[in-house]
Protein backbone atom coordinates (compact mmCIF):
# COMPACT_ATOMS: atom_id res chain seq x y z
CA UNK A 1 -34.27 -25.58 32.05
CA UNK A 2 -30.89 -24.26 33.61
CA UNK A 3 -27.76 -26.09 33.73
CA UNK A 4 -25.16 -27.13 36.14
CA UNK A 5 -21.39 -27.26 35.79
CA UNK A 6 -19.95 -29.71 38.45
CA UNK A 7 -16.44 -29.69 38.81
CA UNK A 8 -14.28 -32.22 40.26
CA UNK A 9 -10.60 -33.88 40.33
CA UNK A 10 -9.59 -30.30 41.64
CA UNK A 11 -5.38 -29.89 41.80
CA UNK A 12 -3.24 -27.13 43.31
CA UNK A 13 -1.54 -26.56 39.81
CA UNK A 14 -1.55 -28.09 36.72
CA UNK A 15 1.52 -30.39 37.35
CA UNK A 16 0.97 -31.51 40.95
CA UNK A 17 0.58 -35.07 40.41
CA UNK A 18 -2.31 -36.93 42.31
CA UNK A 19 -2.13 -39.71 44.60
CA UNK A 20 -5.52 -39.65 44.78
CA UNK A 21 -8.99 -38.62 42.52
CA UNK A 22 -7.77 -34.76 43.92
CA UNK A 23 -10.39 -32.28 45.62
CA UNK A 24 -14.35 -31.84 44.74
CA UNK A 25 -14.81 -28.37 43.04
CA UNK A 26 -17.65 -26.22 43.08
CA UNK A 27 -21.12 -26.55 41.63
CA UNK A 28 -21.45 -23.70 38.80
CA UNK A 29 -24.58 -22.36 38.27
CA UNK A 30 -27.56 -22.34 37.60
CA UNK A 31 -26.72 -21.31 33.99
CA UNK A 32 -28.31 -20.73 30.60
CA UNK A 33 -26.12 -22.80 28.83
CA UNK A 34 -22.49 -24.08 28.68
CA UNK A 35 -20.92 -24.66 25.33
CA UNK A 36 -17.66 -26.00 24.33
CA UNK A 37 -16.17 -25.46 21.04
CA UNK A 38 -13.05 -27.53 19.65
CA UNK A 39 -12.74 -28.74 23.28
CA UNK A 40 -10.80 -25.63 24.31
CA UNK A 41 -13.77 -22.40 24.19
CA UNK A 42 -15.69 -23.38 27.35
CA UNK A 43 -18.67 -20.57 27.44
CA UNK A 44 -21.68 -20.13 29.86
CA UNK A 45 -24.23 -17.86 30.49
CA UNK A 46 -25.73 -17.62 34.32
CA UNK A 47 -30.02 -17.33 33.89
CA UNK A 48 -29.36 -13.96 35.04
CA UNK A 49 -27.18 -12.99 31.69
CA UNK A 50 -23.56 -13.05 33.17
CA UNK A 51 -21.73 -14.12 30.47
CA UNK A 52 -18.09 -15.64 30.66
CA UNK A 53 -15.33 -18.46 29.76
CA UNK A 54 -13.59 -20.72 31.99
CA UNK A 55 -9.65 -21.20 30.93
CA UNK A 56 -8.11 -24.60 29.90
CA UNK A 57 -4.59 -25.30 31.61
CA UNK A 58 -1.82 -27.53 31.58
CA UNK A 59 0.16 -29.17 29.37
CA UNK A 60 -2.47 -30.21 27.17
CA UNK A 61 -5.20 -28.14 28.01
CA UNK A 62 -7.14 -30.03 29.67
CA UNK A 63 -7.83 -28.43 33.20
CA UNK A 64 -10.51 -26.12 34.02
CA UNK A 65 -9.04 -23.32 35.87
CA UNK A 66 -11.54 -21.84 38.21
CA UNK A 67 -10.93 -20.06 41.60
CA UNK A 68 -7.37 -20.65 41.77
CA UNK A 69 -7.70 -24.69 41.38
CA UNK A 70 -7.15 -26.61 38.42
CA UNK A 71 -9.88 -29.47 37.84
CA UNK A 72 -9.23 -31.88 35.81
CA UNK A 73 -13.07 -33.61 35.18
CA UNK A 74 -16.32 -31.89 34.84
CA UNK A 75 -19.86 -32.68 34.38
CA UNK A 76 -23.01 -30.68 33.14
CA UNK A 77 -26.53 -31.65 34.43
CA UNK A 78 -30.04 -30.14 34.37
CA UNK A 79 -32.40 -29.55 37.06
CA UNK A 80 -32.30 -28.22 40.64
CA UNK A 81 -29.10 -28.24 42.51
């Protein structure tokens, strides 16, 4: 069953500071898998056999940087998007 990588809490940079729960992000997807090691390796493979890694930002490196946006919350679901 493929996977989906929502992202959310989307920032301009990793120290703009929200007034707000900051911008929806994309729906990733549909992938193979996602996998996160140590919470910093964040890997995925699209059901074609893409494969790649999504960068953690900020201070603490905690942001998914994707597209030029930081997001600071994600989720991973099954089934049809």
């Amino acid at each position: 069953m493929p996977v989906y990588v929502v992202l959310f809490h989307g920032r301009n940079s990793p120290d703009e500071q929200l007034n707000d729960w900051g911008e929806p992000g994309p729906i990733l997807g549909p992938l193979q898998y996602f996998h996160t090691t140590y919470a910093s390796d964040l890997k995925l493979e699209t059901c074609d056999g893409q494969c790649g890694e999504l960068c953690l930002v900020g201070p603490d490196h905690d942001l998914i940087f994707y597209n030029g946006k930081c997001y600071g919350d994600w989720s991973v679901c099954g089934g049809k998007r």
